[in-house]
C-alpha atoms as a PDB file:
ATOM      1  CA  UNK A   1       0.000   0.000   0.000  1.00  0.00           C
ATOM      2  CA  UNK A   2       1.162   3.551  -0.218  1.00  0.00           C
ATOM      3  CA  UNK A   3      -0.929   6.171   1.013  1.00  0.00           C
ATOM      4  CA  UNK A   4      -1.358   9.616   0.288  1.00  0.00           C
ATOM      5  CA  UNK A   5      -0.909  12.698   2.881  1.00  0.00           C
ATOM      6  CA  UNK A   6      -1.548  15.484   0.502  1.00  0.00           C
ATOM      7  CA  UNK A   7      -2.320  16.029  -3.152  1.00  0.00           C
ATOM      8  CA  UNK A   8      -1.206  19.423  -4.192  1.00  0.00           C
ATOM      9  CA  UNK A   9      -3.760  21.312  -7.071  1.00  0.00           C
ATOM     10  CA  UNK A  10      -4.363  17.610  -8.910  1.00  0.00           C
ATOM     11  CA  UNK A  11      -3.128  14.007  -8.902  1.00  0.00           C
ATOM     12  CA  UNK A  12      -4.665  10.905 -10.290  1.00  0.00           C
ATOM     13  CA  UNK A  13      -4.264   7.590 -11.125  1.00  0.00           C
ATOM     14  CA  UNK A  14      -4.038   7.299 -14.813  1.00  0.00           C
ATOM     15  CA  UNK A  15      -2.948   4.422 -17.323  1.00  0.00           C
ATOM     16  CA  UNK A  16      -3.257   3.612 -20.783  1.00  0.00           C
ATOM     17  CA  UNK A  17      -6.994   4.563 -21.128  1.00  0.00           C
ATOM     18  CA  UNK A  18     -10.060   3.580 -22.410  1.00  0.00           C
ATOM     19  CA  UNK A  19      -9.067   2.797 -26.427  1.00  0.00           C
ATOM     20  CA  UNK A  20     -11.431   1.925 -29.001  1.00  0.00           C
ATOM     21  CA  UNK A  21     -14.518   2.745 -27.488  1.00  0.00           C
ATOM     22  CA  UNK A  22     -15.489   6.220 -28.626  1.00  0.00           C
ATOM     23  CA  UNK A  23     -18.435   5.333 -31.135  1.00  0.00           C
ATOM     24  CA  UNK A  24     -19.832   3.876 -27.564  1.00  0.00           C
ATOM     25  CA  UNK A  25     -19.534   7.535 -26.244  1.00  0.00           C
ATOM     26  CA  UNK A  26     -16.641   6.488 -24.023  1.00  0.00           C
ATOM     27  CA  UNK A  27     -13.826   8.820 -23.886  1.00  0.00           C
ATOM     28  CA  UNK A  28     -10.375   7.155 -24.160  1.00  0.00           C
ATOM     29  CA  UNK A  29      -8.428   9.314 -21.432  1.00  0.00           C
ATOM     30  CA  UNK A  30      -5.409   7.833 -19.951  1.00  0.00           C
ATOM     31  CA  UNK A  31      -1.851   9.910 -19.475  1.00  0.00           C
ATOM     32  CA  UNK A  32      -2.194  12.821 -20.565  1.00  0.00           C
ATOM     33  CA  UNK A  33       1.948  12.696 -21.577  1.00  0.00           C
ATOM     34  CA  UNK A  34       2.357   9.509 -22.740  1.00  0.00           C
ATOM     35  CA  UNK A  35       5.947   9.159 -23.310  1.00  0.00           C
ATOM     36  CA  UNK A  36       6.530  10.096 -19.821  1.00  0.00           C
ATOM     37  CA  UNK A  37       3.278   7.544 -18.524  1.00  0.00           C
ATOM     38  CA  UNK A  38       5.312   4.797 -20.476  1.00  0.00           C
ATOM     39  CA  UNK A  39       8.799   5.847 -19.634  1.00  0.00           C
ATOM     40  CA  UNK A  40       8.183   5.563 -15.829  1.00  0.00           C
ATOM     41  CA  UNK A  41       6.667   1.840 -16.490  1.00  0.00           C
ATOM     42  CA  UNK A  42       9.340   0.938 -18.005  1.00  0.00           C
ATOM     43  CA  UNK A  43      11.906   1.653 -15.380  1.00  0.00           C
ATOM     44  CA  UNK A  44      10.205  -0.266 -12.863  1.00  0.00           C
ATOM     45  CA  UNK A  45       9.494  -3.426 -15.139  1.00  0.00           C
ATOM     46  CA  UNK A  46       5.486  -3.164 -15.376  1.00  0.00           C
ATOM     47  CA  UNK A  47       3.706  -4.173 -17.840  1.00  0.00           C
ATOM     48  CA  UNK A  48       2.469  -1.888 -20.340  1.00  0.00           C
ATOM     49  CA  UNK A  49      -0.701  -0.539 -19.284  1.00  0.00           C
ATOM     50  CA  UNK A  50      -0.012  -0.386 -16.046  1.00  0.00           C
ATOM     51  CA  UNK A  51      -1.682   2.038 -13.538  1.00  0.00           C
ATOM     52  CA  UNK A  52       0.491   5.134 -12.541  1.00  0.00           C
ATOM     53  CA  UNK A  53      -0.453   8.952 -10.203  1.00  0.00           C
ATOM     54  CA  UNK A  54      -0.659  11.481 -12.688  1.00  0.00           C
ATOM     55  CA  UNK A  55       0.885  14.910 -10.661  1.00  0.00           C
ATOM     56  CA  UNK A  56      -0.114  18.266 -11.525  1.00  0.00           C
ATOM     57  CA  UNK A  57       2.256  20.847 -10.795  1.00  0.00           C
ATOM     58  CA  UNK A  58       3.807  19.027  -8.049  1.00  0.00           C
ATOM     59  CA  UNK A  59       2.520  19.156  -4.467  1.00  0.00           C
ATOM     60  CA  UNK A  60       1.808  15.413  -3.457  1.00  0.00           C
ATOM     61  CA  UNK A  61       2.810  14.370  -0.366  1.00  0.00           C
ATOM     62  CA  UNK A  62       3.035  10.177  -0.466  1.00  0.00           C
ATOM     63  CA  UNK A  63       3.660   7.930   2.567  1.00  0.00           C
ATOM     64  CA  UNK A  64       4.973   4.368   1.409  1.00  0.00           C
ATOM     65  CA  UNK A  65       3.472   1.760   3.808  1.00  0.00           C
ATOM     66  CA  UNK A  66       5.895  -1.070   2.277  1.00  0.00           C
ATOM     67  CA  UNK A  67       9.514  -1.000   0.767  1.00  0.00           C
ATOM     68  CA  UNK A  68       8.246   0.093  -2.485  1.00  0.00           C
ATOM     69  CA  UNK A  69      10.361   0.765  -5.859  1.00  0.00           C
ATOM     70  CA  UNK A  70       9.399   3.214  -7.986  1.00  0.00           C
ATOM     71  CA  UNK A  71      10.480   5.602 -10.737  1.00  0.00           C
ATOM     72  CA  UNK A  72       9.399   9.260 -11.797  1.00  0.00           C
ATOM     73  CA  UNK A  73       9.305  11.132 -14.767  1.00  0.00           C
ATOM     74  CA  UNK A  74       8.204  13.988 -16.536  1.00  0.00           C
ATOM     75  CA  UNK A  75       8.269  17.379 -15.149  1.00  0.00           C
ATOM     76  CA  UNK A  76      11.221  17.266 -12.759  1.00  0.00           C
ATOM     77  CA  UNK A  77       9.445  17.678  -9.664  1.00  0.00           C
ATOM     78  CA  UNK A  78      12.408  19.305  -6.520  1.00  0.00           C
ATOM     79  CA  UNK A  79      12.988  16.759  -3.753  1.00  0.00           C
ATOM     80  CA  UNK A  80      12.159  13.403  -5.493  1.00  0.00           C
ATOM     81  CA  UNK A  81      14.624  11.335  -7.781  1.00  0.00           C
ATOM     82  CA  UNK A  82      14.105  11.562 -11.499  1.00  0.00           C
ATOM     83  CA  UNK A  83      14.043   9.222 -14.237  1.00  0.00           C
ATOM     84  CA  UNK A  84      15.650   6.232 -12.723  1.00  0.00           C
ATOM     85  CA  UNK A  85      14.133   3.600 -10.428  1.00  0.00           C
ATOM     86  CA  UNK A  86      14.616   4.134  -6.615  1.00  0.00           C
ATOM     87  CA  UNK A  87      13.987   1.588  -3.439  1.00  0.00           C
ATOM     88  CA  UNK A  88      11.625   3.358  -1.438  1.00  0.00           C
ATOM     89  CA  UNK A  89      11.464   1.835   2.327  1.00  0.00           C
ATOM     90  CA  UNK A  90       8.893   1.525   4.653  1.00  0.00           C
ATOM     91  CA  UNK A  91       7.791   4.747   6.429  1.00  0.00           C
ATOM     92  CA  UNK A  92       9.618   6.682   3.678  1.00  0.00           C
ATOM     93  CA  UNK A  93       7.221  10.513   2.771  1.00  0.00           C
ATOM     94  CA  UNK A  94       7.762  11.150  -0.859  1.00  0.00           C
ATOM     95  CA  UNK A  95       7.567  15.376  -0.901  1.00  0.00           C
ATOM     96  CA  UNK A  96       6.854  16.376  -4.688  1.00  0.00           C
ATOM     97  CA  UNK A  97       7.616  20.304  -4.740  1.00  0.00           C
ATOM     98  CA  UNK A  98       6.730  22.620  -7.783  1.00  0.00           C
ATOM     99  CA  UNK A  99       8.739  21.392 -11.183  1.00  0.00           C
ATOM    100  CA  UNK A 100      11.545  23.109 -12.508  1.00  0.00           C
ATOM    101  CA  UNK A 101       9.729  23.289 -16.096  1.00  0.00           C
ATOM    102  CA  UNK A 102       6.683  21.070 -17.388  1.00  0.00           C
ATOM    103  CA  UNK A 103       3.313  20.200 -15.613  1.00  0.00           C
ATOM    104  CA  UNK A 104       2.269  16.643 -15.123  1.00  0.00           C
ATOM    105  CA  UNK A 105       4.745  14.103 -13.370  1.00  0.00           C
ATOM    106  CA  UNK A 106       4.382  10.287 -13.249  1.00  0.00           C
ATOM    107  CA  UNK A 107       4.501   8.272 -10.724  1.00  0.00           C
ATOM    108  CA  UNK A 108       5.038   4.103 -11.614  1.00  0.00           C
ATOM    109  CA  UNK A 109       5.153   1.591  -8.640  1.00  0.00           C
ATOM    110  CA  UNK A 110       6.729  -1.828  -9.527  1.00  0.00           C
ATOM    111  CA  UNK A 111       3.244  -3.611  -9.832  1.00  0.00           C
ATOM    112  CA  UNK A 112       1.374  -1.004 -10.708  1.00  0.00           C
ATOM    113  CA  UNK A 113      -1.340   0.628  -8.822  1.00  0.00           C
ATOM    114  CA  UNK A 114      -4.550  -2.110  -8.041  1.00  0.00           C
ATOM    115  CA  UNK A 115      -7.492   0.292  -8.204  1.00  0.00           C
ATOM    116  CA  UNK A 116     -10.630  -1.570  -9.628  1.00  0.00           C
ATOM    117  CA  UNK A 117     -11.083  -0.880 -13.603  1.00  0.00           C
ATOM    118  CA  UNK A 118     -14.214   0.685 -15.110  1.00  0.00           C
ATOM    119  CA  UNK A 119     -14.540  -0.219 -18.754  1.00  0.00           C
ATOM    120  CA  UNK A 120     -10.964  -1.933 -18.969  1.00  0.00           C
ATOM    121  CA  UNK A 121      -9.189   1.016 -17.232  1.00  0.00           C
ATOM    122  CA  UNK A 122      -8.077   2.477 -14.223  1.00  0.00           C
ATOM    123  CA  UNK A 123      -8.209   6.021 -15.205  1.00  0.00           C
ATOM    124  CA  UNK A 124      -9.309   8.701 -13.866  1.00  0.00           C
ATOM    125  CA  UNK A 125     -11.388  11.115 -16.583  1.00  0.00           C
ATOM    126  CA  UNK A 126     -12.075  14.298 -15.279  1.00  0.00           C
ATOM    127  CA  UNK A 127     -15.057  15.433 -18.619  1.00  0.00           C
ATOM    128  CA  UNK A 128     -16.988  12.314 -18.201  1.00  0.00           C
ATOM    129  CA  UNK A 129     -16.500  11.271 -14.437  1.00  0.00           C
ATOM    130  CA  UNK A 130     -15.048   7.429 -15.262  1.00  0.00           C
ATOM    131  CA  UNK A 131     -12.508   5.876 -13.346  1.00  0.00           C
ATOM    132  CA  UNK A 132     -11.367   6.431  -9.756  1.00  0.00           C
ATOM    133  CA  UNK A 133     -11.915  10.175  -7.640  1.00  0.00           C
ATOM    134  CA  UNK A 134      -9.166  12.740  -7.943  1.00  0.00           C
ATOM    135  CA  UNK A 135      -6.820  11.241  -4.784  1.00  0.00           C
ATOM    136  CA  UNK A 136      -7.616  12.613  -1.688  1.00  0.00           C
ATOM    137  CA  UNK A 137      -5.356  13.164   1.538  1.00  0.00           C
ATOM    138  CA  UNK A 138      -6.091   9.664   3.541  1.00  0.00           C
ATOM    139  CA  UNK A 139      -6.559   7.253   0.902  1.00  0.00           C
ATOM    140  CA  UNK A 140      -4.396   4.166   0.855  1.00  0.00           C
ATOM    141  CA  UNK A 141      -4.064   2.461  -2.400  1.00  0.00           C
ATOM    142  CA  UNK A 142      -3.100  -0.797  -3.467  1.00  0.00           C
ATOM    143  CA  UNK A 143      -0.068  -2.541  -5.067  1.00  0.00           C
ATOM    144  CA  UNK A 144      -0.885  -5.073  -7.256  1.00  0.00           C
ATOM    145  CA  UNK A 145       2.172  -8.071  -7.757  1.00  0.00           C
ATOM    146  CA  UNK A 146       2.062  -8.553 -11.781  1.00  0.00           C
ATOM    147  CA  UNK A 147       5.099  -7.430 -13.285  1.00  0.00           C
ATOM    148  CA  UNK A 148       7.907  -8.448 -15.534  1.00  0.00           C
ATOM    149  CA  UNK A 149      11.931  -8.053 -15.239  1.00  0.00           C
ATOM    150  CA  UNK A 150      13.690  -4.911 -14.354  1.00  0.00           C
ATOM    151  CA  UNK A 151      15.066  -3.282 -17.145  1.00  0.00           C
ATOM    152  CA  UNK A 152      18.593  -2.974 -15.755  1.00  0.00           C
ATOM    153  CA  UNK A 153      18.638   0.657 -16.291  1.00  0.00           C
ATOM    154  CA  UNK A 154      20.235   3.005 -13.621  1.00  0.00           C
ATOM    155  CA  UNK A 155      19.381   6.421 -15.501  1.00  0.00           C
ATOM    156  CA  UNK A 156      16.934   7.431 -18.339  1.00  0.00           C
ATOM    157  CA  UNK A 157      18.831   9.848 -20.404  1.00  0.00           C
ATOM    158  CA  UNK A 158      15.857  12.283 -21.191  1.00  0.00           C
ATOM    159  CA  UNK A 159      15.394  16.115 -21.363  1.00  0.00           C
ATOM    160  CA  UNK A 160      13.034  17.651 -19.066  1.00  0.00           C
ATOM    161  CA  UNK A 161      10.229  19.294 -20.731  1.00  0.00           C
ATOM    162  CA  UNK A 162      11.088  22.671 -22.178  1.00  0.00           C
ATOM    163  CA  UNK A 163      10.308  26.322 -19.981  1.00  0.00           C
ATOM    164  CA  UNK A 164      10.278  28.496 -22.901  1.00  0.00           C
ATOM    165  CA  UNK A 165       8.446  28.529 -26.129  1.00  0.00           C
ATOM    166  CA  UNK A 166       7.838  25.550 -27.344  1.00  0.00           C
ATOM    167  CA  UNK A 167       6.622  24.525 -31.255  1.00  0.00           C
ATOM    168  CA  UNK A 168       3.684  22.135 -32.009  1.00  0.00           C
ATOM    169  CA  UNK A 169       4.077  20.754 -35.188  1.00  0.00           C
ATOM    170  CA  UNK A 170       0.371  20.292 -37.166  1.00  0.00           C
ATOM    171  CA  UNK A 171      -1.374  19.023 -39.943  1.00  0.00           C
ATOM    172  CA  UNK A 172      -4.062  20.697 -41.562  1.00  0.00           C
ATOM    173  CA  UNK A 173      -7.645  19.910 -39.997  1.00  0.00           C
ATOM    174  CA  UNK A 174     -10.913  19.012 -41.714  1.00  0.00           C
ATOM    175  CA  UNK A 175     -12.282  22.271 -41.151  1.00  0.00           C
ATOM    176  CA  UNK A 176      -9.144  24.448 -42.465  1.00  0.00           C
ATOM    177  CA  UNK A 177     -11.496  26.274 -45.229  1.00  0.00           C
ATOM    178  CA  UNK A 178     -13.737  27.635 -42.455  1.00  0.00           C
ATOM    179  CA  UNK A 179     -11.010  30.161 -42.017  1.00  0.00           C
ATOM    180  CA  UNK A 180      -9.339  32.443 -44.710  1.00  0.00           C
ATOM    181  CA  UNK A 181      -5.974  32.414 -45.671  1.00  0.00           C
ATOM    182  CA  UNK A 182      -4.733  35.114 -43.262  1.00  0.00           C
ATOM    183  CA  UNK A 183      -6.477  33.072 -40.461  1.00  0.00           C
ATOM    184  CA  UNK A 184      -4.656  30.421 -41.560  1.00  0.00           C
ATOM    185  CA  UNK A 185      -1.373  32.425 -42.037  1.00  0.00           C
ATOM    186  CA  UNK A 186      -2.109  33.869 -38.405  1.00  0.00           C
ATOM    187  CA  UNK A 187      -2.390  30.620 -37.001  1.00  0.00           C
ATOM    188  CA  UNK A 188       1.009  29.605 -38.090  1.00  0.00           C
ATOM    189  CA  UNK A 189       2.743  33.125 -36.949  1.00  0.00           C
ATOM    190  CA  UNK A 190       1.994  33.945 -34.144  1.00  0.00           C
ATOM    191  CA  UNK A 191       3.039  33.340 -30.820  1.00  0.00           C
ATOM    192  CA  UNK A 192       0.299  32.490 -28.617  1.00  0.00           C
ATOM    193  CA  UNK A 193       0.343  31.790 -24.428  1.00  0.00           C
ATOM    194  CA  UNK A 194      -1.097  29.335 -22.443  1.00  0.00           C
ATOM    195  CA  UNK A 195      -4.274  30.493 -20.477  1.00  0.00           C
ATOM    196  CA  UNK A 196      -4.844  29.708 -16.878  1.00  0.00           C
ATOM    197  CA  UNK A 197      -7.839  28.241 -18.346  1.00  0.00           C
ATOM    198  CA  UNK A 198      -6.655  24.459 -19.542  1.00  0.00           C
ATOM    199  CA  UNK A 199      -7.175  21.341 -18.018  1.00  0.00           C
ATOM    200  CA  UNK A 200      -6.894  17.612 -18.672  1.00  0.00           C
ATOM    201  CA  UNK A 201      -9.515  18.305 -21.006  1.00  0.00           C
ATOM    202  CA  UNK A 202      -7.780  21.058 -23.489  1.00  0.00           C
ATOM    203  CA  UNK A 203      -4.918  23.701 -23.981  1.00  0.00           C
ATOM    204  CA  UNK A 204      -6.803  26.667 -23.812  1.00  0.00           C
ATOM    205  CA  UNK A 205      -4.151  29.659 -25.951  1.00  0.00           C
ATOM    206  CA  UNK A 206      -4.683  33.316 -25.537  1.00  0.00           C
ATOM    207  CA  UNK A 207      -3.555  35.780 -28.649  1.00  0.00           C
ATOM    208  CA  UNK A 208      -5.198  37.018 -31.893  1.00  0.00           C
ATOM    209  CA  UNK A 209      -8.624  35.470 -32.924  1.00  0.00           C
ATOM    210  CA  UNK A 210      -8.682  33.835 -36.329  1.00  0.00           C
ATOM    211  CA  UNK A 211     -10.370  35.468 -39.087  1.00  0.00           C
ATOM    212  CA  UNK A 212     -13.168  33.085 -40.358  1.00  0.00           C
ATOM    213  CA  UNK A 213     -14.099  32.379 -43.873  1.00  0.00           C
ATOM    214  CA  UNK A 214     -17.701  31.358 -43.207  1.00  0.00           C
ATOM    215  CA  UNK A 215     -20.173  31.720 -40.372  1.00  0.00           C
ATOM    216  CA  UNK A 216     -22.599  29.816 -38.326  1.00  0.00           C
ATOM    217  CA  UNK A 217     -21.569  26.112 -36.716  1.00  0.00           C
ATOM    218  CA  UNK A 218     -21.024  22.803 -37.610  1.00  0.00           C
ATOM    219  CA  UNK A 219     -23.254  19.217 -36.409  1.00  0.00           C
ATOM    220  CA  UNK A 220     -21.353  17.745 -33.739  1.00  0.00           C
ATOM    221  CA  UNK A 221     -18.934  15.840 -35.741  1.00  0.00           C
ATOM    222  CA  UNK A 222     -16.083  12.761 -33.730  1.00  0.00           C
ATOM    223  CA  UNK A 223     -13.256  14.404 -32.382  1.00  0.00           C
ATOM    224  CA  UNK A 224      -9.461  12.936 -31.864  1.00  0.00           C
ATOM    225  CA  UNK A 225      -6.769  13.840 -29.752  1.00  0.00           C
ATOM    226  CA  UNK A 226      -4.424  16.593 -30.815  1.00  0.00           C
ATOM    227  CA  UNK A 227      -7.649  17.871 -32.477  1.00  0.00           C
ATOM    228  CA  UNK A 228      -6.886  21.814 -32.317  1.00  0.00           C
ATOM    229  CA  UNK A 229     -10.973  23.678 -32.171  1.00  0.00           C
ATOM    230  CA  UNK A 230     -11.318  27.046 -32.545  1.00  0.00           C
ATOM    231  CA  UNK A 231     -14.652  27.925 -30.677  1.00  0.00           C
ATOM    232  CA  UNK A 232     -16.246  31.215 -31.480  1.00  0.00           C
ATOM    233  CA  UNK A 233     -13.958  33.253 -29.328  1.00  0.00           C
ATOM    234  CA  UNK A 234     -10.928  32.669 -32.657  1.00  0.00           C
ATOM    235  CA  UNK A 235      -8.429  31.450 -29.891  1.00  0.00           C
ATOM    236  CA  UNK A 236      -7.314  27.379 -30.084  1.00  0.00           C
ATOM    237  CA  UNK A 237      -8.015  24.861 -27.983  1.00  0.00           C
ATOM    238  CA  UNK A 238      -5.663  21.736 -28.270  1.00  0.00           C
ATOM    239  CA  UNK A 239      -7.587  18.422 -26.894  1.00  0.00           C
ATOM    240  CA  UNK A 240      -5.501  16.682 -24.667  1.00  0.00           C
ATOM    241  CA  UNK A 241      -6.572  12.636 -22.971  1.00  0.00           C
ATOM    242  CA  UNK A 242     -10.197  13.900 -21.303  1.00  0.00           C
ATOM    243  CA  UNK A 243     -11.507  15.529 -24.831  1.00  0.00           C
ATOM    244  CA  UNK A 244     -14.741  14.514 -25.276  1.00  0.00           C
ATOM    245  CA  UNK A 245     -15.707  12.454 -28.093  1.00  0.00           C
ATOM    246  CA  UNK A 246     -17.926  15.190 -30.478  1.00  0.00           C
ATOM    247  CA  UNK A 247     -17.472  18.501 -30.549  1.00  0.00           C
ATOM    248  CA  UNK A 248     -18.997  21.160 -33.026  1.00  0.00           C
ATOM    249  CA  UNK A 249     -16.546  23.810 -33.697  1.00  0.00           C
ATOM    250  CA  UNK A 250     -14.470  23.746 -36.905  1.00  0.00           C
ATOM    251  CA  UNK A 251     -10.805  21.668 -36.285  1.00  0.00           C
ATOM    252  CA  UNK A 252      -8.512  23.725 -38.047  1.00  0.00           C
ATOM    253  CA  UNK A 253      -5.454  21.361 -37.918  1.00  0.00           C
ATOM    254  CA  UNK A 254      -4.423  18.301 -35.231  1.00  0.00           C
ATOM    255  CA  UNK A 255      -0.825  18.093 -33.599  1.00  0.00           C
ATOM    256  CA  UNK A 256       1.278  15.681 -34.796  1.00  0.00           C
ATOM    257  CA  UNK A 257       1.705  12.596 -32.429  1.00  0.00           C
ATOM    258  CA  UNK A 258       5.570  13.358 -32.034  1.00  0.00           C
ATOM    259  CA  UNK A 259       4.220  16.897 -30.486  1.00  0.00           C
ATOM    260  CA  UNK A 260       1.933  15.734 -28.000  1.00  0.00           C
ATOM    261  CA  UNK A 261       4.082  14.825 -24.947  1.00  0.00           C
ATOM    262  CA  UNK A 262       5.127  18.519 -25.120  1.00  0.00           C
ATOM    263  CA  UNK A 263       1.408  19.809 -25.214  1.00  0.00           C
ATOM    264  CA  UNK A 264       0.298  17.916 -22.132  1.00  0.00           C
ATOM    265  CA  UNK A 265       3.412  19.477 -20.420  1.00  0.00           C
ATOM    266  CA  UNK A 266       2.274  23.068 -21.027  1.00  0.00           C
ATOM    267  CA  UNK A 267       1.669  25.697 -18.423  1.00  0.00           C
ATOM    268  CA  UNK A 268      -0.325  28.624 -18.221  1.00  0.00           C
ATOM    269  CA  UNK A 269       1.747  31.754 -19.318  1.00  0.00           C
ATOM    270  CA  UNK A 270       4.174  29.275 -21.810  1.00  0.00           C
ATOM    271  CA  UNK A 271       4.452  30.583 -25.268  1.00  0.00           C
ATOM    272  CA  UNK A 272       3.500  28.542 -27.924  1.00  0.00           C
ATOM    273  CA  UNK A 273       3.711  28.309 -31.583  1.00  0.00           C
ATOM    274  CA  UNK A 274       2.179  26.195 -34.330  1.00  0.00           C
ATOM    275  CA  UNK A 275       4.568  24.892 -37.403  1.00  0.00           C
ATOM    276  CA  UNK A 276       3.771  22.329 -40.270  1.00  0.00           C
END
């Protein structure tokens, strides 16, 4: 068991997600970074899939019950080991203070976490309300036993998620001649900044609106991950893991998979710019 004291602005327990289910009206969810969800699997020899905490912007407080060995990753959170799989003993609190750059740190415990799965998964989805509660200070929860080798790694050699302006590489969306060339040309120069506004559902981006080409609004129509909406304010949202699964604004281009990870480490105030 390892049991939680405190859990800062947000922490959940997230895995791979609910996949393949969306003409059922099920949201996929899951990590909202998954190269950093995986990553921290790997290090402690779980199985892919597994269930890991999900941190926003630091602030957990963990107690570990058992010797425990775990790994983290993602946004370097101050007074935790990074990126490399640590013994944990009994009695052990595991402080998680603000990250140097990033949002969302992972948490893996060899085993995984044993929370009961709704739908096939163990994660939490904020939009729809699946999954386990948002931890709570005072829960205990479980360590399940199934889990492969160690991976005989000491150190994961990766970069921390970048603190200054990052680029999102795109595609063109479905809806890209809802919005005029200079929208379009717009969309691709300027720098725009986070808002305070974003969640595990989207990247909300303050700037200049987007000229449109025509007006009114679309039938709901399926929407992806990475989908970028522009809603009638003219400012993007980027849909990150709890999108929901129709939306009825015009998609005027989706991120690239490669450019993902860096979205769901975004914070309010980063500058951000979009490039094909």
């Amino acid at each position: 068991m390892i049991t939680v004291l405190e859990t800062g602005p947000l922490a959940t327990i997230q895995d791979a997600g609910r996949v393949g289910q969306a003409a059922l009206g099920v949201p996929a969810s899951g990590a909202c970074d998954p190269a950093s969800y995986a990553l921290s699997n790997r290090l402690v020899g779980n199985h892919p899939g597994a269930a890991a905490l999900e941190i926003t912007f630091g602030g957990l407080v963990l107690h570990a019950d058992t010797d425990l060995t775990i790994a983290i990753t993602g946004a370097p959170c101050t007074g935790v080991p990074l990126n490399a799989p640590s013994i944990v003993r009994a009695g052990t609190v595991l402080r998680f203070g603000p990250p140097r750059s990033g949002l969302r740190t992972y948490v893996a415990v060899r085993g995984g976490i044993d929370v009961p799965a709704v739908l096939g998964s163990r994660s939490t989805d904020l939009l729809s309300g699946l999954g386990p509660e948002p931890l709570q200070a005072g829960v205990s929860l479980p360590v399940g036993r199934s889990c492969g080798p160690m991976p005989g790694v000491d150190l994961a050699p990766v970069a921390d998620p970048s603190a200054g302006t990052v680029a999102v590489r795109v595609t063109p969306g479905p809806r890209r001649d809802w919005f005029t060339d200079s929208g379009w040309s717009s969309f691709l120069s300027q720098t725009y900044d986070v808002s305070s506004n974003s969640n595990r559902v989207g990247v909300r981006l303050d700037g200049t609106p987007l000229e449109r080409a025509r007006e009114g609004e679309l039938s709901s129509e399926g929407m992806a991950l990475g989908a970028i909406q522009i809603p009638p304010s003219g400012l993007p949202v980027i849909f990150l893991a709890d999108h929901p699964v129709t939306g009825g604004y015009p998609v005027i281009a989706y991120v690239s998979a490669a450019s993902l990870p860096a979205c769901a480490q975004l914070r309010p105030g980063q500058p951000v710019r979009f490039t094909t």
